[in-house]
Protein backbone atom coordinates (compact mmCIF):
# COMPACT_ATOMS: atom_id res chain seq x y z
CA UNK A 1 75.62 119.87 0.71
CA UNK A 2 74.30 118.92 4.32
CA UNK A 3 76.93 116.53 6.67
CA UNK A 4 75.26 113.23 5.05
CA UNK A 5 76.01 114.29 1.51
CA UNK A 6 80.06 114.59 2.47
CA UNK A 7 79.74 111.74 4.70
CA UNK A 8 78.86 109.97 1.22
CA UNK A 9 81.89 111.79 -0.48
CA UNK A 10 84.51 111.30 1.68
CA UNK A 11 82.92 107.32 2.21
CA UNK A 12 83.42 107.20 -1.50
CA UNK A 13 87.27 107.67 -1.68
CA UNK A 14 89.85 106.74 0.79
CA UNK A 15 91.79 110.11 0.56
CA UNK A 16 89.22 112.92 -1.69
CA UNK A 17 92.16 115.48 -1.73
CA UNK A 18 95.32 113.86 -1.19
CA UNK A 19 97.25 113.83 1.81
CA UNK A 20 99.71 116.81 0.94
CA UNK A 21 99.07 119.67 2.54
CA UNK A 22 97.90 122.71 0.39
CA UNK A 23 100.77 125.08 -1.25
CA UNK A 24 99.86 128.38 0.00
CA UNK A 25 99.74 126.99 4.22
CA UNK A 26 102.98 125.74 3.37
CA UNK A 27 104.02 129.09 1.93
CA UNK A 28 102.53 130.74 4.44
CA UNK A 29 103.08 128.84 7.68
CA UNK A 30 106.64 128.16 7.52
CA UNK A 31 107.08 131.83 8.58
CA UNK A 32 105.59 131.66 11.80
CA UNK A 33 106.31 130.59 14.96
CA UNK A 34 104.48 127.51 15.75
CA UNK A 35 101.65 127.89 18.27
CA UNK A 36 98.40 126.47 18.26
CA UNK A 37 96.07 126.35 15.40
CA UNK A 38 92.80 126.10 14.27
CA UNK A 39 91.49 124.44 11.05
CA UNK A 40 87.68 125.04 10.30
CA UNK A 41 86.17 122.79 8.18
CA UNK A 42 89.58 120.12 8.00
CA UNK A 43 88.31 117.73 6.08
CA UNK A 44 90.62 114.51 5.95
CA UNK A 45 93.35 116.52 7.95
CA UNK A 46 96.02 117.22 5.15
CA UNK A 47 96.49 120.26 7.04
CA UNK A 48 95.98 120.02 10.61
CA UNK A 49 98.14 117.12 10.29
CA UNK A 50 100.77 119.14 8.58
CA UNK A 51 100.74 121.73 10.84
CA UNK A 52 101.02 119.09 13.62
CA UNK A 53 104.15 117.64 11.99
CA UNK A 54 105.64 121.21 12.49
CA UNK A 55 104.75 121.32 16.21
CA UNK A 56 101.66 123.08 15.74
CA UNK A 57 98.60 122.01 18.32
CA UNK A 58 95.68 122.11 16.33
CA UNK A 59 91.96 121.23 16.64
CA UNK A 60 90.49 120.27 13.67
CA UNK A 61 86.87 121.10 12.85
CA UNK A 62 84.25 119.24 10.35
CA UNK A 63 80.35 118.25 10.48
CA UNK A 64 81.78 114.87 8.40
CA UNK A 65 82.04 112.32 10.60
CA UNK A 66 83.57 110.01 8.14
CA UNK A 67 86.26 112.70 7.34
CA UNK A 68 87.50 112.92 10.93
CA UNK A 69 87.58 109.42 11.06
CA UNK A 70 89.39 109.25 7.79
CA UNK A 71 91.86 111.80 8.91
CA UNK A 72 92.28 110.05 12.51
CA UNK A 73 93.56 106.95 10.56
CA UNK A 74 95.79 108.81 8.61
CA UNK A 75 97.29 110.77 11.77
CA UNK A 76 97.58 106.86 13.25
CA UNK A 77 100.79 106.18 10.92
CA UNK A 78 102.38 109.57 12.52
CA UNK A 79 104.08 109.63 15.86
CA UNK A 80 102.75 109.51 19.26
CA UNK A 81 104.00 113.06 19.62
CA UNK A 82 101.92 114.24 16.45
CA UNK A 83 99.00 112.61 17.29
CA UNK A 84 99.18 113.75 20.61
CA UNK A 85 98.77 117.84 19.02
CA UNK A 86 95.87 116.95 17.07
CA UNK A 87 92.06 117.15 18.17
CA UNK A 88 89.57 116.15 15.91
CA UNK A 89 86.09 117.92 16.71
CA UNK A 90 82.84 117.09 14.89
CA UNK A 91 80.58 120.05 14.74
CA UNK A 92 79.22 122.79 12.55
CA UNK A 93 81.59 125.49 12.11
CA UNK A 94 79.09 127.63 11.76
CA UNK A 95 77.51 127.31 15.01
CA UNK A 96 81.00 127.07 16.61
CA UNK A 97 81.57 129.24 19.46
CA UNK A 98 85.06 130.04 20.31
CA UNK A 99 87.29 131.41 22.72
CA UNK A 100 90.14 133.95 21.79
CA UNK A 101 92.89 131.00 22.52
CA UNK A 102 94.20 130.38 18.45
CA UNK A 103 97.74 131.89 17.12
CA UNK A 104 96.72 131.03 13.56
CA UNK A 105 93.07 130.09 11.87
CA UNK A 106 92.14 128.09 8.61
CA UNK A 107 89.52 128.33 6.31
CA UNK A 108 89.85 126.65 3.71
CA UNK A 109 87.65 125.46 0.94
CA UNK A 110 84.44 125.83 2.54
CA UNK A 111 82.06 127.39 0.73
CA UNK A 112 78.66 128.62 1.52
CA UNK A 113 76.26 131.19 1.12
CA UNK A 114 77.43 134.04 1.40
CA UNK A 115 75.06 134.70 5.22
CA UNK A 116 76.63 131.33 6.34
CA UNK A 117 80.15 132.05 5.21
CA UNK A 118 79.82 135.36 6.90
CA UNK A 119 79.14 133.56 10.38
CA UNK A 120 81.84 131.03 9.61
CA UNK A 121 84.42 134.24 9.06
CA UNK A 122 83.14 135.74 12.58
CA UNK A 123 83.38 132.87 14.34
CA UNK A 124 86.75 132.57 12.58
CA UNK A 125 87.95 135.62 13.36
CA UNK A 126 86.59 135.51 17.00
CA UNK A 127 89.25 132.58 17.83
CA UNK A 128 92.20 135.09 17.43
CA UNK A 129 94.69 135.78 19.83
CA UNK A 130 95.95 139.66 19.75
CA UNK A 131 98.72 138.72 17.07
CA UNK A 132 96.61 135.70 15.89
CA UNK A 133 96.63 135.21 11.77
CA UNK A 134 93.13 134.46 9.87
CA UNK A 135 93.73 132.51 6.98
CA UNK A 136 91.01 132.00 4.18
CA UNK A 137 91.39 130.59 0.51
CA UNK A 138 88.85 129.43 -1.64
CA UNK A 139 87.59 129.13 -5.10
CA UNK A 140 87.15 132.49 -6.84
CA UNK A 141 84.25 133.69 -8.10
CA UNK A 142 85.42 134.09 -11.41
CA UNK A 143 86.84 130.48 -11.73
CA UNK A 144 83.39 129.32 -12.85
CA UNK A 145 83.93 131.11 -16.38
CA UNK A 146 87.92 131.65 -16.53
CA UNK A 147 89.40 128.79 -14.28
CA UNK A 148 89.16 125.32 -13.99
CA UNK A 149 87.31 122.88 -11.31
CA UNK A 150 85.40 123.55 -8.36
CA UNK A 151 82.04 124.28 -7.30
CA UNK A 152 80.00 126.04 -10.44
CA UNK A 153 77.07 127.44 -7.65
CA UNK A 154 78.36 130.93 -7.96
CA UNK A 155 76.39 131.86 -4.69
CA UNK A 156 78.66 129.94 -2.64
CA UNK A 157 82.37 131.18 -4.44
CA UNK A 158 83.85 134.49 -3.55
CA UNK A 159 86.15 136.83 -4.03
CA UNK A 160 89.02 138.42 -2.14
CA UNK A 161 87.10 141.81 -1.50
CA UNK A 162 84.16 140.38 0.01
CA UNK A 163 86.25 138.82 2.34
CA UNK A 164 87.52 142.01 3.09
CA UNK A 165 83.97 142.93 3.56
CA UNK A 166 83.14 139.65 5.79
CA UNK A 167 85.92 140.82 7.85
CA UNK A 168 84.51 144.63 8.58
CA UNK A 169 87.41 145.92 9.82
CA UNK A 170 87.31 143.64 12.93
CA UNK A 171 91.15 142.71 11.61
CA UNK A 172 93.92 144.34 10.02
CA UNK A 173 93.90 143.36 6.37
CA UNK A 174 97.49 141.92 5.55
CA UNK A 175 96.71 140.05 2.11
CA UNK A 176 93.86 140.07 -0.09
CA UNK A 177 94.93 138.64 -3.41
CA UNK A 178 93.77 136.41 -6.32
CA UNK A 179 95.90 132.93 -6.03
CA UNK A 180 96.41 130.64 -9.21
CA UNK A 181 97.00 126.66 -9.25
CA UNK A 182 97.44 124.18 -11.70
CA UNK A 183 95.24 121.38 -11.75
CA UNK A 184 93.67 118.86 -13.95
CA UNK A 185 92.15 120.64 -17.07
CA UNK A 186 93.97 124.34 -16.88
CA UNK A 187 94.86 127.00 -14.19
CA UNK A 188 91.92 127.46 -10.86
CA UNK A 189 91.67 130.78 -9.74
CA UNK A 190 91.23 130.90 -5.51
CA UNK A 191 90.47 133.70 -3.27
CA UNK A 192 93.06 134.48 -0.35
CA UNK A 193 92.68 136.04 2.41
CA UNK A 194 95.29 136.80 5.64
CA UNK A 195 94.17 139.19 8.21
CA UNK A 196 95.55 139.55 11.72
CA UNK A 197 94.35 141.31 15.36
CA UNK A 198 97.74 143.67 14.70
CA UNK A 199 99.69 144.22 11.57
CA UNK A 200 102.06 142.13 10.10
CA UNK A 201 103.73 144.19 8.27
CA UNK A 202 103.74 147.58 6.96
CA UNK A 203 101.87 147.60 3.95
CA UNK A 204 99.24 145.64 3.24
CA UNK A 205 98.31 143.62 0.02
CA UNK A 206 94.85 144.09 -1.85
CA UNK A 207 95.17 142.49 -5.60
């Protein structure tokens, strides 16, 4: 899909993914200290808007027009102090260059193939603070044939491990693990990735 196909998709429905945010930033997030974020690819905002709610700045990336609009008139029902931590950018994160000013970066949902995504995770992993987390999920390669939903253009899913291999040791791999929600029609399997400039922790995770 180019920017006017999801300008169409996101035209066609007020709110294409709800406006909770999504499980595992939750589950995630709510162990940091707040800083400022950035979400690549945002879509209607669920979770910049979220994260704002928690006194995260964020700048929210898409190249949907009619998503950032969407998601500036759903931030326009929060308060002034919420609104005031969100910036919505409209631009191809893929071309998006960066500096080193982020405490926490989303990627979520965006697929592409696989020389595209790889640029995306650079540039993702470029915006990183020292201590700064990288946070990727997506929907596994292997949820074509055993999970449910999704895109079914295998080219464009992944899997934790090439992640891992996106990454190329530019980060310290904290979490790379297969993640499983419930949704309409069975169980979708997603990819997840958290990787960091310095260690969270002393083990790391690779399931």
């Amino acid at each position: 899909m180019d920017a006017t196909d999801w300008d169409r998709k996101y035209d066609g429905r007020e709110l294409v993914y709800g406006e909770a945010p999504n499980a595992t930033l939750v589950e995630v997030a709510t162990t940091l200290e707040r800083g400022r974020a950035l979400d690549l690819a945002s879509g209607q905002g669920r979770n910049a808007i979220w994260l704002a709610t928690r006194g995260w700045t964020v700048d929210a990336v898409d190249f949907s027009s009619v998503a950032l609009t969407r998601a500036s008139h759903v931030a326009d029902s929060a308060p002034r102090s919420v609104r005031e931590r969100l910036t919505w950018i409209h631009a191809d994160v893929t071309e998006l260059a960066t500096e080193p000013n982020y405490d926490l970066v989303l990627m979520f949902y965006l697929h592409l193939p696989p020389e595209a995504r790889r640029k995306a995770v650079s540039a993702a992993a470029s915006a990183l603070k020292p201590d700064g987390i990288l946070m990727i999920l997506g929907h596994h390669t292997s949820n074509i044939e055993s999970g449910a939903g999704g895109p079914q253009e295998i080219e464009i899913l992944y899997t934790p491990q090439d992640l891992v291999s996106d990454i190329d040791s530019r980060l310290t791999i904290v979490t790379a693990e297969n993640r499983y929600r419930d949704v309409s029609g069975g169980t979708a399997i997603d990819a997840l990735l958290l990787a960091s400039r310095s260690a969270l922790g002393s083990n790391t995770d690779r399931g």
